[in-house]
C-alpha atoms as a PDB file:
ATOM      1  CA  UNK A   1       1.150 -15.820  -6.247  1.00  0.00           C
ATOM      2  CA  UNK A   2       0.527 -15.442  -9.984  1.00  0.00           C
ATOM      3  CA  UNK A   3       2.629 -17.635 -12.559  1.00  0.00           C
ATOM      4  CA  UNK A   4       5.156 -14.881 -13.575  1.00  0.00           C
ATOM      5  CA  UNK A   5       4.501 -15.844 -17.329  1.00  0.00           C
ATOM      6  CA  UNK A   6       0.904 -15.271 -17.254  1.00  0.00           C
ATOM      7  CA  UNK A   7      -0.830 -11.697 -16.461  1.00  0.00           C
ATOM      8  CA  UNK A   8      -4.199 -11.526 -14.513  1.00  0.00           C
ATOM      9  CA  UNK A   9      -5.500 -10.471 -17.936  1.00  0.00           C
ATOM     10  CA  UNK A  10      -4.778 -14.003 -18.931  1.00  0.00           C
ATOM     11  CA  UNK A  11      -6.380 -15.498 -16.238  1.00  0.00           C
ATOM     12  CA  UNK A  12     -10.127 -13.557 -16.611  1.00  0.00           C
ATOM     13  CA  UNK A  13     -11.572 -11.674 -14.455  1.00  0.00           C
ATOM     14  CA  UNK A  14     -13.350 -14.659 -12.409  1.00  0.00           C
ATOM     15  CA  UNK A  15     -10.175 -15.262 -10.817  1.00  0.00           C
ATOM     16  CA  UNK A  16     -10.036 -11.663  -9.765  1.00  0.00           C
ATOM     17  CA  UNK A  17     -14.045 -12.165  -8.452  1.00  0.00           C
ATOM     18  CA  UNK A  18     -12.756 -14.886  -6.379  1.00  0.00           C
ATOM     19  CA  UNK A  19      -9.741 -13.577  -4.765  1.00  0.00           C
ATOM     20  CA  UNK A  20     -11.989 -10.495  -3.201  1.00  0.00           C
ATOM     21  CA  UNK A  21     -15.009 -12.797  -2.718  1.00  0.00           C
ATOM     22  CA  UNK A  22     -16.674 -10.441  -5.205  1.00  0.00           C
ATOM     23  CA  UNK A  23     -15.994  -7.069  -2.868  1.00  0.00           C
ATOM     24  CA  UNK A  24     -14.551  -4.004  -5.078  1.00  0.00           C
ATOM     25  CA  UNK A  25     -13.599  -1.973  -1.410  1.00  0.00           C
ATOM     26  CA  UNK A  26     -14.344  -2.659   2.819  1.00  0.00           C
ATOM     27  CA  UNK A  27     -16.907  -0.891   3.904  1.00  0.00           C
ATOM     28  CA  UNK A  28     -14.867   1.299   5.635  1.00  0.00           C
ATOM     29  CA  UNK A  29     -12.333   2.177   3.326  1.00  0.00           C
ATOM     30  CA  UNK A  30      -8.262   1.905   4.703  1.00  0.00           C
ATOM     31  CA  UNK A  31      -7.629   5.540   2.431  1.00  0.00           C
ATOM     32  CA  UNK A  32      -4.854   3.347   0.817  1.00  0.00           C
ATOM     33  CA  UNK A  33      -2.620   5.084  -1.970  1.00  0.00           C
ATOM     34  CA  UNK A  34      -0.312   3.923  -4.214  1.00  0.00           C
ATOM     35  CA  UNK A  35       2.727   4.769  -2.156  1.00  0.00           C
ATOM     36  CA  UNK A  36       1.353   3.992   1.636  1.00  0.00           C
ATOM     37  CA  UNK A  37       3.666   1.659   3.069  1.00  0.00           C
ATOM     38  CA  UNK A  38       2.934  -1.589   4.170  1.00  0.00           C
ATOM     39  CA  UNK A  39       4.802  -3.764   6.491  1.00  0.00           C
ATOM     40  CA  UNK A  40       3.537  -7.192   7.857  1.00  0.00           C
ATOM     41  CA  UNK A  41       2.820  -7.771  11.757  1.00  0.00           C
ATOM     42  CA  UNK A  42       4.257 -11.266  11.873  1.00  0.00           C
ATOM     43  CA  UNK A  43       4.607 -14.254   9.488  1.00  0.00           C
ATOM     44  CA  UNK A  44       1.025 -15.943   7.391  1.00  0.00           C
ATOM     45  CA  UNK A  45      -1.481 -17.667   9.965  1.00  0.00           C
ATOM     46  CA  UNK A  46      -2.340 -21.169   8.882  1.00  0.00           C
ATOM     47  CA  UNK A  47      -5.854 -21.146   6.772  1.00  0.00           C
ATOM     48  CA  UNK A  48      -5.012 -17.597   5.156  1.00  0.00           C
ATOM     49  CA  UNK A  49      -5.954 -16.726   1.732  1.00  0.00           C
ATOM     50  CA  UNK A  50      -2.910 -17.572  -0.376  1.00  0.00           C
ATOM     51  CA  UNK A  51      -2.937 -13.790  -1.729  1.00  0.00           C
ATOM     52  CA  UNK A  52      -3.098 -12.367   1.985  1.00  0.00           C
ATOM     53  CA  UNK A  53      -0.069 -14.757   2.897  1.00  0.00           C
ATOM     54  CA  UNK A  54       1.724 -14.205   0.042  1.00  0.00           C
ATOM     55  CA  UNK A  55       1.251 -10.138   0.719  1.00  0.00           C
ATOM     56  CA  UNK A  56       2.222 -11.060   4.488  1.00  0.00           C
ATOM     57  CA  UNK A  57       5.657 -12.459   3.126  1.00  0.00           C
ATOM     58  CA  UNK A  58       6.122 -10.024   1.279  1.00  0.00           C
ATOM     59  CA  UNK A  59       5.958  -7.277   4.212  1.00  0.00           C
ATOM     60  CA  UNK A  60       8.348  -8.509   6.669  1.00  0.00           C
ATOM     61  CA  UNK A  61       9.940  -5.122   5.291  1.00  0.00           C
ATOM     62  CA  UNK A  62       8.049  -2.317   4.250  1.00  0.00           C
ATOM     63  CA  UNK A  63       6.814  -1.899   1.155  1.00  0.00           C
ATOM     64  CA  UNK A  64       4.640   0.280  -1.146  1.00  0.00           C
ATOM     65  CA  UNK A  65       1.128  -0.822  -2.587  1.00  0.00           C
ATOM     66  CA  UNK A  66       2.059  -0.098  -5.953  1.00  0.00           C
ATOM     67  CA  UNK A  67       5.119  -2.449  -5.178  1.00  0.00           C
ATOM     68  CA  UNK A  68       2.761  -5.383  -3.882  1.00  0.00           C
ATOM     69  CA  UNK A  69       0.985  -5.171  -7.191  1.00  0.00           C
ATOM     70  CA  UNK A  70       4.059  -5.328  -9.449  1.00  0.00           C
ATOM     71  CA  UNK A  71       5.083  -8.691  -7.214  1.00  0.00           C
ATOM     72  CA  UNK A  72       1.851 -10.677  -6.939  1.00  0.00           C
ATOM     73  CA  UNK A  73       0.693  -9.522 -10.819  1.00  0.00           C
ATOM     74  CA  UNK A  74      -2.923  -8.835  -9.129  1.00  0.00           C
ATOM     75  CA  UNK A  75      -4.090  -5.060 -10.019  1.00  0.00           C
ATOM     76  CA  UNK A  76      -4.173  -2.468  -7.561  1.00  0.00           C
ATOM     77  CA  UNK A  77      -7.323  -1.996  -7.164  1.00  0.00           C
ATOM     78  CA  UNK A  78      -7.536  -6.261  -5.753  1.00  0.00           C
ATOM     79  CA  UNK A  79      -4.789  -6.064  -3.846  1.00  0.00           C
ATOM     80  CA  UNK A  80      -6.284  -3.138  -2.441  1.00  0.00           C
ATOM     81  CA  UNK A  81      -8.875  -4.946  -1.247  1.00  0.00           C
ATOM     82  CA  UNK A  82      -6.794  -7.441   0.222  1.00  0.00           C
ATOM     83  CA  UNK A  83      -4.867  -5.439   1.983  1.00  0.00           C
ATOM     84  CA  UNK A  84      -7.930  -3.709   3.556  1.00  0.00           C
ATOM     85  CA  UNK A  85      -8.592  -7.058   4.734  1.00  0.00           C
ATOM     86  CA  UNK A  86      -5.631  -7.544   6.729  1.00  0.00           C
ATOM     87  CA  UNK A  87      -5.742  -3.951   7.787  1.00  0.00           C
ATOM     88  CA  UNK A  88      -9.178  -4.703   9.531  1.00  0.00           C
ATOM     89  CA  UNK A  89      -7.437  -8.021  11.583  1.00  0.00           C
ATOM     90  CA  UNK A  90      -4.518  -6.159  12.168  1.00  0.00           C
ATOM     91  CA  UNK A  91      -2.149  -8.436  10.523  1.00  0.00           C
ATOM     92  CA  UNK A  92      -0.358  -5.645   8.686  1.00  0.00           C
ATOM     93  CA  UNK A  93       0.228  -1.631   9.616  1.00  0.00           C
ATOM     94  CA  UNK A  94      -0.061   0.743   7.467  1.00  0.00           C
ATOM     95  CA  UNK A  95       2.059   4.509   7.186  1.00  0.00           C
ATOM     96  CA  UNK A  96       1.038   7.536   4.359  1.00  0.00           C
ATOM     97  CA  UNK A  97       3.818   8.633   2.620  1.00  0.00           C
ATOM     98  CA  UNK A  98       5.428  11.594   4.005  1.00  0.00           C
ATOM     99  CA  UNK A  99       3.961  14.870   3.382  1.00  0.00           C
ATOM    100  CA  UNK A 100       6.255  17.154   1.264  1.00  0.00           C
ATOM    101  CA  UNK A 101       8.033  19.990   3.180  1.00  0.00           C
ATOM    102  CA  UNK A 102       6.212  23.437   3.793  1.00  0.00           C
ATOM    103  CA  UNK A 103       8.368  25.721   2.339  1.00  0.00           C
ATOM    104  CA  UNK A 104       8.237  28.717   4.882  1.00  0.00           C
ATOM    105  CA  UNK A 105       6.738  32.294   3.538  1.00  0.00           C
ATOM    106  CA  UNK A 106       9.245  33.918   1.226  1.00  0.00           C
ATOM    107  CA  UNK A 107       8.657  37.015   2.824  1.00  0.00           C
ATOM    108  CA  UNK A 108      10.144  35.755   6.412  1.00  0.00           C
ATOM    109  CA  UNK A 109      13.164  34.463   4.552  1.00  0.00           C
ATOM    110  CA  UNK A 110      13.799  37.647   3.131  1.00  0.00           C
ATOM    111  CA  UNK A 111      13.484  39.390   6.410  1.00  0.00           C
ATOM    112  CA  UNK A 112      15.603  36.744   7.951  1.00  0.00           C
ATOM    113  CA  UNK A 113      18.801  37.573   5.671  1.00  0.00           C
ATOM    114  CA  UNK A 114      17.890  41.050   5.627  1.00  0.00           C
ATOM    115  CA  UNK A 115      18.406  41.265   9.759  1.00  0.00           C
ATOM    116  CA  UNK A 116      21.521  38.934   9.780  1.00  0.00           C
ATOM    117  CA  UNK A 117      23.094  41.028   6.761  1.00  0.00           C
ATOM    118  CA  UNK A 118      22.526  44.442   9.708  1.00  0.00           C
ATOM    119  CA  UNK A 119      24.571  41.700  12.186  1.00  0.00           C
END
């Protein structure tokens, strides 16, 4: 993890280069957004990146990918990329958010009251 007194902006972008081994997305892309949630599938392997393990402690409960950001100080757009790794091996799952509610036709609601009113 990132020295919480120092940004990433701090560090250059060479750091960031290194961390993603240069990659800017997988080549098939995980459709991650800012508020998919991300829980880990177990605890870090031995030999893992210290970014993915650090992401993999962070999971044992869900969390968003914005969220992962804010805790490692590693933009989204790398820890994106990181978490497309573990994606691919499996060590994490990922869930969308939750689709907002359908509101039903306004029409049908109207007709609704309008036949229990005649009750």
């Amino acid at each position: 993890m990132s020295d919480p007194g120092r940004g990433w902006e701090d560090e250059g972008p060479e750091r960031l280069y290194v961390i993603t081994g240069g990659r800017s997305g997988a080549a098939r892309p995980a459709g991650l957004d800012l508020v998919t949630l991300i829980v880990a599938r177990s605890g870090p392997g031995n030999g893992m990146q210290p970014e993915h393990a650090a992401i993999m402690r962070l999971c044992a409960s869900p969390l968003s990918v914005a969220e992962i950001s804010a805790y490692l100080g590693l933009p989204v757009s790398v820890v994106t990329v990181l978490l497309e790794d573990l994606l691919a091996a499996g060590h994490v799952l990922s869930r969308a958010p939750v689709p907002a509610a359908q509101l039903p036709d306004l029409a049908l609601i109207e007709a609704v009251i309008d036949g229990l009113q005649k009750l």
